[in-house]
N, C-alpha and C. Protein backbone atom coordinates (compact mmCIF):
# COMPACT_ATOMS: atom_id res chain seq x y z
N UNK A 1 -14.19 -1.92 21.25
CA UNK A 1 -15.18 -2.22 20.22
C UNK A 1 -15.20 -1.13 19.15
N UNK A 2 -15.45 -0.10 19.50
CA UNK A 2 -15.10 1.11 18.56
C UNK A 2 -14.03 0.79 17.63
N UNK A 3 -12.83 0.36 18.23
CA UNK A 3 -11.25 0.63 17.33
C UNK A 3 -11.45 -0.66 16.58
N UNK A 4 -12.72 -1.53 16.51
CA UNK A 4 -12.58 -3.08 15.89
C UNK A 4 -13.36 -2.51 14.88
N UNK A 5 -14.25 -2.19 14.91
CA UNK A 5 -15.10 -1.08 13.84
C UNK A 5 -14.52 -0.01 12.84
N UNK A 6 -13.46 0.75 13.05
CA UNK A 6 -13.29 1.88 13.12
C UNK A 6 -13.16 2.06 11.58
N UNK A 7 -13.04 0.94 10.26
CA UNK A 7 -13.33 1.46 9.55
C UNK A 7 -13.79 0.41 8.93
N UNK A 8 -15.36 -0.05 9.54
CA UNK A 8 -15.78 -0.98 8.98
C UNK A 8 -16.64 -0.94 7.68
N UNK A 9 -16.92 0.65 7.03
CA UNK A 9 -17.60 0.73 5.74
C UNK A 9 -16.73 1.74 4.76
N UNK A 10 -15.52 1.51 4.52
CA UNK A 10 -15.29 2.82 3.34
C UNK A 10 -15.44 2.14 2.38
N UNK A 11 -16.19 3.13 1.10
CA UNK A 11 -16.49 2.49 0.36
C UNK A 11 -15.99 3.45 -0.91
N UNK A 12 -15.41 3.69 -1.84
CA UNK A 12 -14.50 4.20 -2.90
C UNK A 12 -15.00 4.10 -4.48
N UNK A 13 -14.24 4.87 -5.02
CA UNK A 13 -13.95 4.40 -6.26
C UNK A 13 -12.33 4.07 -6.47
N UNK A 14 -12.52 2.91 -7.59
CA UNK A 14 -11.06 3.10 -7.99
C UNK A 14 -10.03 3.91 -8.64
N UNK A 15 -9.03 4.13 -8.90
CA UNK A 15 -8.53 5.00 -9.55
C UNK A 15 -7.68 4.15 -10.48
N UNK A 16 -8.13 3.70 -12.26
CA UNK A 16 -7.76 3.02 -12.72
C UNK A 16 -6.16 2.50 -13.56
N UNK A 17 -5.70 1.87 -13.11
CA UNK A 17 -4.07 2.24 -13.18
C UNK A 17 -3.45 0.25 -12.91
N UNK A 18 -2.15 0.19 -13.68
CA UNK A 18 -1.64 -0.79 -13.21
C UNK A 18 -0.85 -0.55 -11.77
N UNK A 19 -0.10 0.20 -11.55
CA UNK A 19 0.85 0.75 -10.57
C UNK A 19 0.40 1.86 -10.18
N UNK A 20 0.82 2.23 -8.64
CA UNK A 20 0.66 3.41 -7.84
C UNK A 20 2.21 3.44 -7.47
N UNK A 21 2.48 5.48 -7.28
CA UNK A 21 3.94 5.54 -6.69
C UNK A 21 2.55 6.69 -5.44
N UNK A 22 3.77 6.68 -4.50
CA UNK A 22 3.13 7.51 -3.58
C UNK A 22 2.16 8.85 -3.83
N UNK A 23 2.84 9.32 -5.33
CA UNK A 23 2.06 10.76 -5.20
C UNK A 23 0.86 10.26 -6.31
N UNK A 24 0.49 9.13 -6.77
CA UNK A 24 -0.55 8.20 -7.13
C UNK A 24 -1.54 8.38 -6.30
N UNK A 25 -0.88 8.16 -5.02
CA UNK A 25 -1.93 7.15 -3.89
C UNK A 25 -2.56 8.60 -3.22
N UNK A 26 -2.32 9.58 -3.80
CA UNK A 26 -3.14 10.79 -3.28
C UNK A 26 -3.81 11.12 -3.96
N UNK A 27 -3.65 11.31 -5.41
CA UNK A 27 -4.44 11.86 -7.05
C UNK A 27 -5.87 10.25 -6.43
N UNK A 28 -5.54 8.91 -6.18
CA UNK A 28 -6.36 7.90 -6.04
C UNK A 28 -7.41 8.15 -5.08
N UNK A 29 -6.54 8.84 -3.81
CA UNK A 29 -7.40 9.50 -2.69
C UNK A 29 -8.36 10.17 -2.94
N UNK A 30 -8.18 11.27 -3.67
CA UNK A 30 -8.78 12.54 -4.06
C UNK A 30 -10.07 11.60 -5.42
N UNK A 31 -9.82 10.77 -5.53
CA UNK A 31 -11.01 9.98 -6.82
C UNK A 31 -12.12 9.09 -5.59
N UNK A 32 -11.37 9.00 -4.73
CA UNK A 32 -12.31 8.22 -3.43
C UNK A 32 -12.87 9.28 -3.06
N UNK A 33 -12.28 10.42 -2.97
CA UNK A 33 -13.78 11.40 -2.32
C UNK A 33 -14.45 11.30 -2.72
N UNK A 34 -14.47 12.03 -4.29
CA UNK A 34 -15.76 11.79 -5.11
C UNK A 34 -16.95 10.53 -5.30
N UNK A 35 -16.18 9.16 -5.07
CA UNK A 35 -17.10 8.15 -4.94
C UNK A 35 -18.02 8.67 -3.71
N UNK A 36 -16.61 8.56 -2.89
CA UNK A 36 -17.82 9.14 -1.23
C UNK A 36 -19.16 9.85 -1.31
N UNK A 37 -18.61 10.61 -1.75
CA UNK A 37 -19.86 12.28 -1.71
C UNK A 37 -21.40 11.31 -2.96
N UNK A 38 -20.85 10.73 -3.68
CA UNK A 38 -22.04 10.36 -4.17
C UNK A 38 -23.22 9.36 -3.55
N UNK A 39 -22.58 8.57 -2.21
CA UNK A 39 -23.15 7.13 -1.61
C UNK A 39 -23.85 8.25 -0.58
N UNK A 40 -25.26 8.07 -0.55
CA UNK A 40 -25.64 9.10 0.56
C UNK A 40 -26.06 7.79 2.08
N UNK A 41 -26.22 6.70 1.50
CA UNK A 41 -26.71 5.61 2.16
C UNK A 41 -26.32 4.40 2.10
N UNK A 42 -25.89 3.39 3.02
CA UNK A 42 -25.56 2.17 2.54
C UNK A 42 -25.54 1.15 3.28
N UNK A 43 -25.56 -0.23 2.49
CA UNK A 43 -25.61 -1.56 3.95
C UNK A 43 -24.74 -2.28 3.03
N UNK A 44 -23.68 -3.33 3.73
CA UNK A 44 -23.24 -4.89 3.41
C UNK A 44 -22.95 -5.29 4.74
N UNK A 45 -22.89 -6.84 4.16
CA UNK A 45 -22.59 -7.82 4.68
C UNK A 45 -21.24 -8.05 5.14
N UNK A 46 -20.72 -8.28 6.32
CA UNK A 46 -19.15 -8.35 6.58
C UNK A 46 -18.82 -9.76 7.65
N UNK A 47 -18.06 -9.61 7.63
CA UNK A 47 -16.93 -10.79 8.10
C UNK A 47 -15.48 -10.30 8.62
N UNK A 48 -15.37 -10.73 10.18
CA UNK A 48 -14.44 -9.63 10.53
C UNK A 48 -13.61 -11.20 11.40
N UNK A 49 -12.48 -10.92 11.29
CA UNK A 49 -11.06 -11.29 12.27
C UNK A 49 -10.21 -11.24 12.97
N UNK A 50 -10.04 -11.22 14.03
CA UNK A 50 -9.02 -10.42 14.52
C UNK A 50 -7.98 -11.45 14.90
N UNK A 51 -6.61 -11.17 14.25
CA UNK A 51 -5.03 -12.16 14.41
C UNK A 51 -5.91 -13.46 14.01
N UNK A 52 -6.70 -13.73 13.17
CA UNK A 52 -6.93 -15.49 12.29
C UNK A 52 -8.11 -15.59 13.24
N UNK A 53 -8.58 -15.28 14.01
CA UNK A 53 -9.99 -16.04 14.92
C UNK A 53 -10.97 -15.02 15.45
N UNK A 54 -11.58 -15.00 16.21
CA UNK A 54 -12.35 -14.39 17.01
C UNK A 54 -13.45 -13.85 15.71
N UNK A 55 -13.46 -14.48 14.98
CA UNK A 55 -14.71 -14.34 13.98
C UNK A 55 -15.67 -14.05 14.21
N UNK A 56 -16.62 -12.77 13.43
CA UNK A 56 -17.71 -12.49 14.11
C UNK A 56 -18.08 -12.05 12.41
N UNK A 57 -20.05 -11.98 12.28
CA UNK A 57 -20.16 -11.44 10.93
C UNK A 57 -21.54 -10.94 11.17
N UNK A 58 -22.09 -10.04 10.49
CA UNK A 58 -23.30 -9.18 10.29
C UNK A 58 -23.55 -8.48 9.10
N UNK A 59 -24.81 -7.23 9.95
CA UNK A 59 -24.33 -6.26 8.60
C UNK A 59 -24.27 -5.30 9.42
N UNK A 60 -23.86 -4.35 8.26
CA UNK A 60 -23.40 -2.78 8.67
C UNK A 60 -24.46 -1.80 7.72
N UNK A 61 -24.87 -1.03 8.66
CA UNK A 61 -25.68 0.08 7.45
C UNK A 61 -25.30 1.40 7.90
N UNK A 62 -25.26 2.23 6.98
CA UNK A 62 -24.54 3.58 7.22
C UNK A 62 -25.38 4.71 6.55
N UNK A 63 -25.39 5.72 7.19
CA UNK A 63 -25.78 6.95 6.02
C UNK A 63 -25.84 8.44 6.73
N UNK A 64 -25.62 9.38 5.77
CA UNK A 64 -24.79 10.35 5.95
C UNK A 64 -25.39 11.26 7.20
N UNK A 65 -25.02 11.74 7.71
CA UNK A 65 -23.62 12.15 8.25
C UNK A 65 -23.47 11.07 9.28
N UNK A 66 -22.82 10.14 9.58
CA UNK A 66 -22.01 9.70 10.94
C UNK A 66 -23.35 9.04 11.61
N UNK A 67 -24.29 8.36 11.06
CA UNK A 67 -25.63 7.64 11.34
C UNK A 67 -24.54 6.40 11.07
N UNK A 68 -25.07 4.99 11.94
CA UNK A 68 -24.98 3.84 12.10
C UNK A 68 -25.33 3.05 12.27
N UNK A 69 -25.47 1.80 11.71
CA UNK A 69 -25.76 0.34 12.96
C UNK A 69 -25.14 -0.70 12.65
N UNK A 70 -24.57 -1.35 13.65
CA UNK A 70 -23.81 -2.79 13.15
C UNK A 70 -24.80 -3.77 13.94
N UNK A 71 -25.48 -4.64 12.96
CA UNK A 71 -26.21 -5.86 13.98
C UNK A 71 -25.31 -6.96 13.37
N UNK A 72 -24.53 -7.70 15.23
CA UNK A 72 -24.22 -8.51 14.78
C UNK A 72 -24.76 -9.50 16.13
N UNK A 73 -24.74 -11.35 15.82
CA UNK A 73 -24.95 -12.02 17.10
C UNK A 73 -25.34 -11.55 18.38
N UNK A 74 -24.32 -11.28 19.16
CA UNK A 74 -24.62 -10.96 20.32
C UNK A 74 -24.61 -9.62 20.65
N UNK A 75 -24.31 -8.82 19.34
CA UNK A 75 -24.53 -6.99 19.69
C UNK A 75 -25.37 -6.40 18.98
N UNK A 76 -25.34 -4.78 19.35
CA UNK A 76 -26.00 -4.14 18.41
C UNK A 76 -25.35 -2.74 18.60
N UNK A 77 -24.93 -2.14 17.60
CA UNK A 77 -23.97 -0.42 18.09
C UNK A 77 -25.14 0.08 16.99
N UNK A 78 -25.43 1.27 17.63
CA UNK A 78 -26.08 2.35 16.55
C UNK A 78 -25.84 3.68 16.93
N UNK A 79 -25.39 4.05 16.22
CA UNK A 79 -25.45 5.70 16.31
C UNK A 79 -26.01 6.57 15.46
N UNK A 80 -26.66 7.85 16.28
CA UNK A 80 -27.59 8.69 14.86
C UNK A 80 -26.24 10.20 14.87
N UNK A 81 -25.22 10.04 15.37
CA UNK A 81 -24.17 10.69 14.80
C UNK A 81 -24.19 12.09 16.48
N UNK A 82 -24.93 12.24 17.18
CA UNK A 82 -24.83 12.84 18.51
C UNK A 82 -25.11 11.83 19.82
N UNK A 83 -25.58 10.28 19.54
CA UNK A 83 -26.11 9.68 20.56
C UNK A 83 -25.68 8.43 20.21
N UNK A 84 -24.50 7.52 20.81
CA UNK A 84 -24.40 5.88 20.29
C UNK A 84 -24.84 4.90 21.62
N UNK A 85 -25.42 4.33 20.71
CA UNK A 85 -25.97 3.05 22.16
C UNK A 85 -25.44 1.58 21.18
N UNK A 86 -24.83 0.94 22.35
CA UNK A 86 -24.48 -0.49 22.28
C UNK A 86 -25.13 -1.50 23.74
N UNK A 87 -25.61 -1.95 22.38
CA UNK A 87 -26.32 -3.23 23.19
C UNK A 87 -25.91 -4.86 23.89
N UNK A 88 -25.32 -5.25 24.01
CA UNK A 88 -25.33 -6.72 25.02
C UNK A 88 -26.71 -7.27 24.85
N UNK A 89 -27.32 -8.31 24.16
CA UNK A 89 -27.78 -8.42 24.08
C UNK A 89 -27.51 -9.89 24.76
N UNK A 90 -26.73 -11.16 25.22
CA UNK A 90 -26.30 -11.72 26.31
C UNK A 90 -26.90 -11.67 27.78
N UNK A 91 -26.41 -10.12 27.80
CA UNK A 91 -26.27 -9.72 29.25
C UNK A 91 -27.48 -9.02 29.24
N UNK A 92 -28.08 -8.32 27.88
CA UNK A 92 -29.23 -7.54 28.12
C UNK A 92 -29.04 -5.92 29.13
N UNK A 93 -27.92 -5.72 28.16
CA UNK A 93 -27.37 -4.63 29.00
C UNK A 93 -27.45 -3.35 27.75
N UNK A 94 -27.78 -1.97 28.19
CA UNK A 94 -27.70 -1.09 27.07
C UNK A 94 -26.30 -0.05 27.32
N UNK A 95 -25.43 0.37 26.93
CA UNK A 95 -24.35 1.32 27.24
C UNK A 95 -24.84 2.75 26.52
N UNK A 96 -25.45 3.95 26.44
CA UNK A 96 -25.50 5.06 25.96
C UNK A 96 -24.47 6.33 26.26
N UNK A 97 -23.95 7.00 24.97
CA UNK A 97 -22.84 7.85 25.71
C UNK A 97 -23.41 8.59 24.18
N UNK A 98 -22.60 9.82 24.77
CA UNK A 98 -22.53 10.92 23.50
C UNK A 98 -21.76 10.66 22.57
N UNK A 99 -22.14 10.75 20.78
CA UNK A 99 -20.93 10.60 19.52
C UNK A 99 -19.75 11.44 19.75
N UNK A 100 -18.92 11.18 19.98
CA UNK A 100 -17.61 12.32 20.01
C UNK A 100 -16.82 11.99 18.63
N UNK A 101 -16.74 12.81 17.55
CA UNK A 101 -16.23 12.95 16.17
C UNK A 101 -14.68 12.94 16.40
N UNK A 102 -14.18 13.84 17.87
CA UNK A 102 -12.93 13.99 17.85
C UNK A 102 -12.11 13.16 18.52
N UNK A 103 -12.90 11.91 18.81
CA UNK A 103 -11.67 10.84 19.39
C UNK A 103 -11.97 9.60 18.24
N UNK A 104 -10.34 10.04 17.82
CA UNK A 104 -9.92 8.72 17.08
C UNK A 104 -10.00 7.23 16.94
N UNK A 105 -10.29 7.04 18.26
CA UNK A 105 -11.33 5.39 17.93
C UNK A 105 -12.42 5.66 17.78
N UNK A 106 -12.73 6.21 17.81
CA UNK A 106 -14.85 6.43 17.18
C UNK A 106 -14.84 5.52 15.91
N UNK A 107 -16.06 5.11 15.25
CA UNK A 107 -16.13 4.78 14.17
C UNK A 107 -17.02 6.14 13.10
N UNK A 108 -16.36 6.69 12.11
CA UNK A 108 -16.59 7.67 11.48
C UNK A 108 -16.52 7.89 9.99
N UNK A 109 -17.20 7.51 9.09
CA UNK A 109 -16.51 7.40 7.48
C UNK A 109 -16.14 8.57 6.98
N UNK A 110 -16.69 10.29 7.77
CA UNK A 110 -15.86 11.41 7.06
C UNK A 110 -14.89 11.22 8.02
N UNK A 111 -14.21 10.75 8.90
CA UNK A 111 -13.09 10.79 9.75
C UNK A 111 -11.96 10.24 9.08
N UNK A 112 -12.45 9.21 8.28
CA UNK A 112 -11.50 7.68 7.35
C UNK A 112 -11.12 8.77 6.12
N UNK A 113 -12.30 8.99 5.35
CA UNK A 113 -12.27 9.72 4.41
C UNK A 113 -11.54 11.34 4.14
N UNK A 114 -11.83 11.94 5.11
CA UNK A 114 -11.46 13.19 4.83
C UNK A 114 -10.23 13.97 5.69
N UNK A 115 -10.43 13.01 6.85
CA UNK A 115 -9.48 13.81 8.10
C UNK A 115 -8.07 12.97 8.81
N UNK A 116 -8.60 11.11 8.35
CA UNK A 116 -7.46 10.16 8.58
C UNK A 116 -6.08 10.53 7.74
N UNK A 117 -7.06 10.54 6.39
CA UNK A 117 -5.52 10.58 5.44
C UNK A 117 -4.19 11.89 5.80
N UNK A 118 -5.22 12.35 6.57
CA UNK A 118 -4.23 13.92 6.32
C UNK A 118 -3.21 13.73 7.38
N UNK A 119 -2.88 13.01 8.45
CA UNK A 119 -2.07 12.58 8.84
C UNK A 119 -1.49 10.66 8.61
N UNK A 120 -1.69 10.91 7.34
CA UNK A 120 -0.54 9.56 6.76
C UNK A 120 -0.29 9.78 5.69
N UNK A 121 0.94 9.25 5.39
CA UNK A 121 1.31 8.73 4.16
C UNK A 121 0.69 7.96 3.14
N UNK A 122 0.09 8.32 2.32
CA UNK A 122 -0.64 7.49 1.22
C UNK A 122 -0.09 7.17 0.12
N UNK A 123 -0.04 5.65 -0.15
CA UNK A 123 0.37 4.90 -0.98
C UNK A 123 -0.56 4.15 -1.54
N UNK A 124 -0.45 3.38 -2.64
CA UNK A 124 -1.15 2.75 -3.60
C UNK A 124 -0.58 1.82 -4.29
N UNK A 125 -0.53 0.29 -4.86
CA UNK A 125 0.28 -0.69 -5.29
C UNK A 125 -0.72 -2.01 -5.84
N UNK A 126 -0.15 -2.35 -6.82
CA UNK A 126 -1.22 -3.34 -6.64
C UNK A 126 -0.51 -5.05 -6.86
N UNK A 127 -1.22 -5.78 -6.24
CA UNK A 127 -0.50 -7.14 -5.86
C UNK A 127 -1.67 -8.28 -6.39
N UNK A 128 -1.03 -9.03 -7.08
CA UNK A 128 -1.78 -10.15 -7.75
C UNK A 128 -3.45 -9.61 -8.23
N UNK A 129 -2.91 -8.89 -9.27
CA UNK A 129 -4.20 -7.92 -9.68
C UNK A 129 -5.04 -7.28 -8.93
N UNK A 130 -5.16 -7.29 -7.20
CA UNK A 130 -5.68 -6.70 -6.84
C UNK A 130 -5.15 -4.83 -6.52
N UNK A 131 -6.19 -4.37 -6.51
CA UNK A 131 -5.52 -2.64 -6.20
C UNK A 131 -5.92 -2.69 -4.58
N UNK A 132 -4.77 -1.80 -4.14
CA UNK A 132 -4.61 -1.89 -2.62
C UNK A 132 -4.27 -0.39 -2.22
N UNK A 133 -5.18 0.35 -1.43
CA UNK A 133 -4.50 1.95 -0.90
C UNK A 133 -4.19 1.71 0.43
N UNK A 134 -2.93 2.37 0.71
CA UNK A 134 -2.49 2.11 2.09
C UNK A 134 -2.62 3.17 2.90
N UNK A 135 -2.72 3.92 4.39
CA UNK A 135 -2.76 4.63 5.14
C UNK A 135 -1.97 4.16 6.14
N UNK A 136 -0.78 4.94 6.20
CA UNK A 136 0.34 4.84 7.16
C UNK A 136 0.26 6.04 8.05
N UNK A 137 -0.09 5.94 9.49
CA UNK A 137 -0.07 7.46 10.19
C UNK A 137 1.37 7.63 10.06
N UNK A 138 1.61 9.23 10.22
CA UNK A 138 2.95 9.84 10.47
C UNK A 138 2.68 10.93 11.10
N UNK A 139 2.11 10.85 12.48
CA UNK A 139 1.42 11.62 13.84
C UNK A 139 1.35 10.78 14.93
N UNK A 140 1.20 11.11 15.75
CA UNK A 140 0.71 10.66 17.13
C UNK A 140 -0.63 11.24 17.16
N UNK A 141 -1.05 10.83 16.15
CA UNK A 141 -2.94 11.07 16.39
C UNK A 141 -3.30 10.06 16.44
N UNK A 142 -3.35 8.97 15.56
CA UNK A 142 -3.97 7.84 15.52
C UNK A 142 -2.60 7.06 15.99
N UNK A 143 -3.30 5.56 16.23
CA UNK A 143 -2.25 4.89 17.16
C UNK A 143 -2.28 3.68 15.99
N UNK A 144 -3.36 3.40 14.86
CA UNK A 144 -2.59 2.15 14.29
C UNK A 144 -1.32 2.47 13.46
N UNK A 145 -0.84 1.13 12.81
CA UNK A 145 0.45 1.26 12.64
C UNK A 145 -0.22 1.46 10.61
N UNK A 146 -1.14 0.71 10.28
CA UNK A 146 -1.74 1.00 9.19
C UNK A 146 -3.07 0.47 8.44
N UNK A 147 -3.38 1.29 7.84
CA UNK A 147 -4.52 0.47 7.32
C UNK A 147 -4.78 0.33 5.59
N UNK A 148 -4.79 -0.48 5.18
CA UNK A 148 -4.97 -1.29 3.94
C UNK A 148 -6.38 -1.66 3.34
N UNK A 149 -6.37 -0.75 2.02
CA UNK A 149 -8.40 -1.52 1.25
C UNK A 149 -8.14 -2.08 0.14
N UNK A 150 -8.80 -2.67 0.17
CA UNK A 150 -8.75 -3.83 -1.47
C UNK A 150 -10.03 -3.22 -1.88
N UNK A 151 -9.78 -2.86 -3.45
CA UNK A 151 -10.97 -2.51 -4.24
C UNK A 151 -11.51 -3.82 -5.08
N UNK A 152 -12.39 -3.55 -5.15
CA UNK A 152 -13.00 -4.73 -6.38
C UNK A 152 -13.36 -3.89 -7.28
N UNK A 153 -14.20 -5.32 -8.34
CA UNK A 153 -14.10 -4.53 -9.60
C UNK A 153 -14.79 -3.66 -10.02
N UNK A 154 -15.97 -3.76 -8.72
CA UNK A 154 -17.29 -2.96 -8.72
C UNK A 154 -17.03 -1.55 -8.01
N UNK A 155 -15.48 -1.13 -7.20
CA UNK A 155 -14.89 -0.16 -6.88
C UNK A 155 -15.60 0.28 -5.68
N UNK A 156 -15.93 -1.13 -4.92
CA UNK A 156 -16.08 -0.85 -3.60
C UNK A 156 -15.24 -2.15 -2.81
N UNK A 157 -15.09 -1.60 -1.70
CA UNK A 157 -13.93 -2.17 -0.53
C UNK A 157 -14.57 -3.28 -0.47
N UNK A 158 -13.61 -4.63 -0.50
CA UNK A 158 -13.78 -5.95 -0.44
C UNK A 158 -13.29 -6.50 0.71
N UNK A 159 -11.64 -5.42 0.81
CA UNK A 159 -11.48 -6.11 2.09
C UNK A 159 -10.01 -4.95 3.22
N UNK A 160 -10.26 -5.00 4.17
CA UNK A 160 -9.72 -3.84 4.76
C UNK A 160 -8.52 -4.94 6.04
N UNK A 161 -7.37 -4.48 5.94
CA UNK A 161 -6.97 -4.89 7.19
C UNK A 161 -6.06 -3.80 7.63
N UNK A 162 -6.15 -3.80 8.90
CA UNK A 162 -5.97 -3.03 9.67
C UNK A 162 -4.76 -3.85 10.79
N UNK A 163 -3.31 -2.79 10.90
CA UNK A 163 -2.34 -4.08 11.44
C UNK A 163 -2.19 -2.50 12.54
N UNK A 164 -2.48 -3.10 14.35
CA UNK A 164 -2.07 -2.56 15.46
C UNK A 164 -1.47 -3.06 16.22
N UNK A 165 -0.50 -2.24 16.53
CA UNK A 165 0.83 -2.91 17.94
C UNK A 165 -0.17 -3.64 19.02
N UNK A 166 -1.02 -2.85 19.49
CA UNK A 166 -1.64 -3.38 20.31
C UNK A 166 -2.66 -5.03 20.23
N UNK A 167 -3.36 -4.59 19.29
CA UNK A 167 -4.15 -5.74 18.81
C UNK A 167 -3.80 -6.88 17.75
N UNK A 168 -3.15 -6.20 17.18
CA UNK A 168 -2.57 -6.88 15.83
C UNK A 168 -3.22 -6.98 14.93
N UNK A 169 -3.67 -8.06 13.87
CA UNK A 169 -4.00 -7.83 12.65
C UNK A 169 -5.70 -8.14 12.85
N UNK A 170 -6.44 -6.94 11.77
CA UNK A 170 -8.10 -7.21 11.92
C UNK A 170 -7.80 -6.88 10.55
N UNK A 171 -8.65 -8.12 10.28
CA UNK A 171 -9.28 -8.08 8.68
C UNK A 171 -10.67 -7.79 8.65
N UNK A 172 -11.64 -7.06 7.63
CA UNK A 172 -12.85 -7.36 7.61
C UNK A 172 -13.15 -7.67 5.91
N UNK A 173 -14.35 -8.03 5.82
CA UNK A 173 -14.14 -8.54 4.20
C UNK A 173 -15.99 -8.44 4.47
N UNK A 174 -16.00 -7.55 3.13
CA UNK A 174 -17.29 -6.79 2.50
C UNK A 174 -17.90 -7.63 1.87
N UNK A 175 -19.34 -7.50 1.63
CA UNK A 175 -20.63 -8.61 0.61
C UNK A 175 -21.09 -7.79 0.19
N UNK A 176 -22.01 -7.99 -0.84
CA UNK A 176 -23.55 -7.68 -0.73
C UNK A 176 -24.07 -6.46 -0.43
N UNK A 177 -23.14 -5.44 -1.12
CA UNK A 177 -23.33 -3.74 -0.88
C UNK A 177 -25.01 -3.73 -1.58
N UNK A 178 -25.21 -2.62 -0.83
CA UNK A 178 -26.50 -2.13 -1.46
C UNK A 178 -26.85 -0.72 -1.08
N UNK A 179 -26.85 0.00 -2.38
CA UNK A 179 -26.27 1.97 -2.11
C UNK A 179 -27.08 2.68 -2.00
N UNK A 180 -27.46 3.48 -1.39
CA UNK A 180 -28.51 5.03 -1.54
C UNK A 180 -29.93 4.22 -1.78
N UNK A 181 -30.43 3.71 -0.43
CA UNK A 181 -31.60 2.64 -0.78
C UNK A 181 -32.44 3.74 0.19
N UNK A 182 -32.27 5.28 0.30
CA UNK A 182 -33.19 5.54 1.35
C UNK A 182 -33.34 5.00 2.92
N UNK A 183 -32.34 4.84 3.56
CA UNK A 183 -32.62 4.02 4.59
C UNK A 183 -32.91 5.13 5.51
N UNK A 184 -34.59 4.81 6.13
CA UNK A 184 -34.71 5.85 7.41
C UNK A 184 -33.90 6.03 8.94
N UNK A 185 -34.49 7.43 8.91
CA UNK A 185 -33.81 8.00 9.94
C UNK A 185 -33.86 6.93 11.59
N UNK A 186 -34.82 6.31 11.10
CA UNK A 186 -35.07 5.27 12.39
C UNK A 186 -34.39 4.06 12.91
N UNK A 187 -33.92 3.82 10.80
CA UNK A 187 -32.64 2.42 12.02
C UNK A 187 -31.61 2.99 12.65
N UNK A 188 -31.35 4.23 13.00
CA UNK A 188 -30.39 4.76 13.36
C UNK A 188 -30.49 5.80 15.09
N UNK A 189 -31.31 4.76 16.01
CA UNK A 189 -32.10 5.04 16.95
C UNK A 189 -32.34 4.22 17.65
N UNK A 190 -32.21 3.91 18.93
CA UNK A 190 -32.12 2.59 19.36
C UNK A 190 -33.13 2.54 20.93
N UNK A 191 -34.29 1.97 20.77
CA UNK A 191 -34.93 1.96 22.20
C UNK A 191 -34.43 1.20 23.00
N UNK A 192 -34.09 0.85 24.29
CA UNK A 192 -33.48 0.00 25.09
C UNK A 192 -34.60 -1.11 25.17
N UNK A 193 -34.66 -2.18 25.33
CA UNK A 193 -35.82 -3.42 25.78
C UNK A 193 -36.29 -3.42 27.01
N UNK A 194 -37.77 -3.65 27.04
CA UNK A 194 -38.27 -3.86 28.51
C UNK A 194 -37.58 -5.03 29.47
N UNK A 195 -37.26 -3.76 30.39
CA UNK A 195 -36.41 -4.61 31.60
C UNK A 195 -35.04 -4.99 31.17
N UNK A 196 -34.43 -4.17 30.44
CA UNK A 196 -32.59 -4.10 29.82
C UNK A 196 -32.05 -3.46 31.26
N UNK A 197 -31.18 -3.83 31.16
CA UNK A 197 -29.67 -2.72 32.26
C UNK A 197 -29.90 -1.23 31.75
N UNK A 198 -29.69 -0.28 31.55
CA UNK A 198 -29.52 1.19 30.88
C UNK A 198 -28.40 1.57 32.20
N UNK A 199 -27.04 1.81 31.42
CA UNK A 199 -25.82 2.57 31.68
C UNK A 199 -25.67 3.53 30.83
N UNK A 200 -25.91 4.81 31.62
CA UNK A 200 -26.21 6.39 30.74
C UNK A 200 -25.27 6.84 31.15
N UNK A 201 -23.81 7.27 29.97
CA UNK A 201 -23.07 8.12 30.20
C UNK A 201 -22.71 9.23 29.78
N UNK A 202 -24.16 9.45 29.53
CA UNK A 202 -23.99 11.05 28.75
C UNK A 202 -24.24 11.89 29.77
């Protein structure tokens, strides 16, 4: 679940250009920080796939540092960036474990942002007017094979796919951003429900 997540909110600026050559797709990088550092808070709407099916959609709200929540159907993941709890809400089951920053399936936007790229190759291209930055690892740190963002025109991520040996192809596709709205420290905190499972693995 983590690695289906793992970069379910980057959110950018563009770097305005017809064509990217590789040493583009880093000068482009380095223009996405700066978007970064300005979004202190954020929510959209998503739509996720994995290999054409297993469709699932919610929202995602984020805000700084490594705070989370994805409510979707039958789940709920939140993290306040030292404590993530995922919910089963089905089974009515709670899972709690400690945030660990340093394992690579975590879901993390300074991880995407600041610490992914530095082991890949970054490229940039753009295909039927859309602009596309690519992240190719070239480590045995991370295990996908790559990951791909589509900017829009509003110079936030529309749509991300992500292609793994293991899993194969996950698309997710962005709505309905809404930026630095103040979101409290509280959606990012999760009480378990009266009479839930609680599996504590911290």
């Amino acid at each position: 679940m983590k690695r289906i997540f793992f970069i379910a909110c980057c959110f950018f600026l563009v770097f305005d250009s017809n064509s990217f050559s590789q040493s583009d797709g880093k000068e482009l990088l380095e223009q996405l920080r700066s978007k970064f550092d300005s979004i202190q808070d954020l929510s959209a709407k998503f739509v996720q796939e994995t290999n054409g099916k297993n469709t699932q959609s919610g929202m995602l709200f984020y805000k700084r540092t490594n705070k989370l929540r994805i409510n979707l159907n039958s789940l709920i993941i939140v993290s306040n960036g030292s404590t993530s709890w995922s919910y089963n809400k089905k089974e009515n089951k709670v899972i709690i474990s400690n945030y660990d920053d340093t394992d690579p399936g975590v879901f993390s936007i300074d991880e995407i942002v600041y610490k992914f790229p530095s082991h890949c190759d970054v490229t940039s291209r753009v295909d039927n007017g859309e602009r596309i930055l690519t992240l190719t690892p070239n480590s045995y740190t991370y295990n996908f094979d790559s990951i791909e963002l589509w900017l829009n025109k509003d110079n936030l991520i529309s749509k991300v796919l992500i292609s793994d040996s293991m899993i194969g192809k996950i698309e997710i596709l962005f709505s309905d951003y809404d930026l630095n709205q103040n979101l409290a420290d509280s959606e990012f905190s999760f009480v378990p429900p009266e009479g839930s499972k609680v599996i504590d693995l911290r």
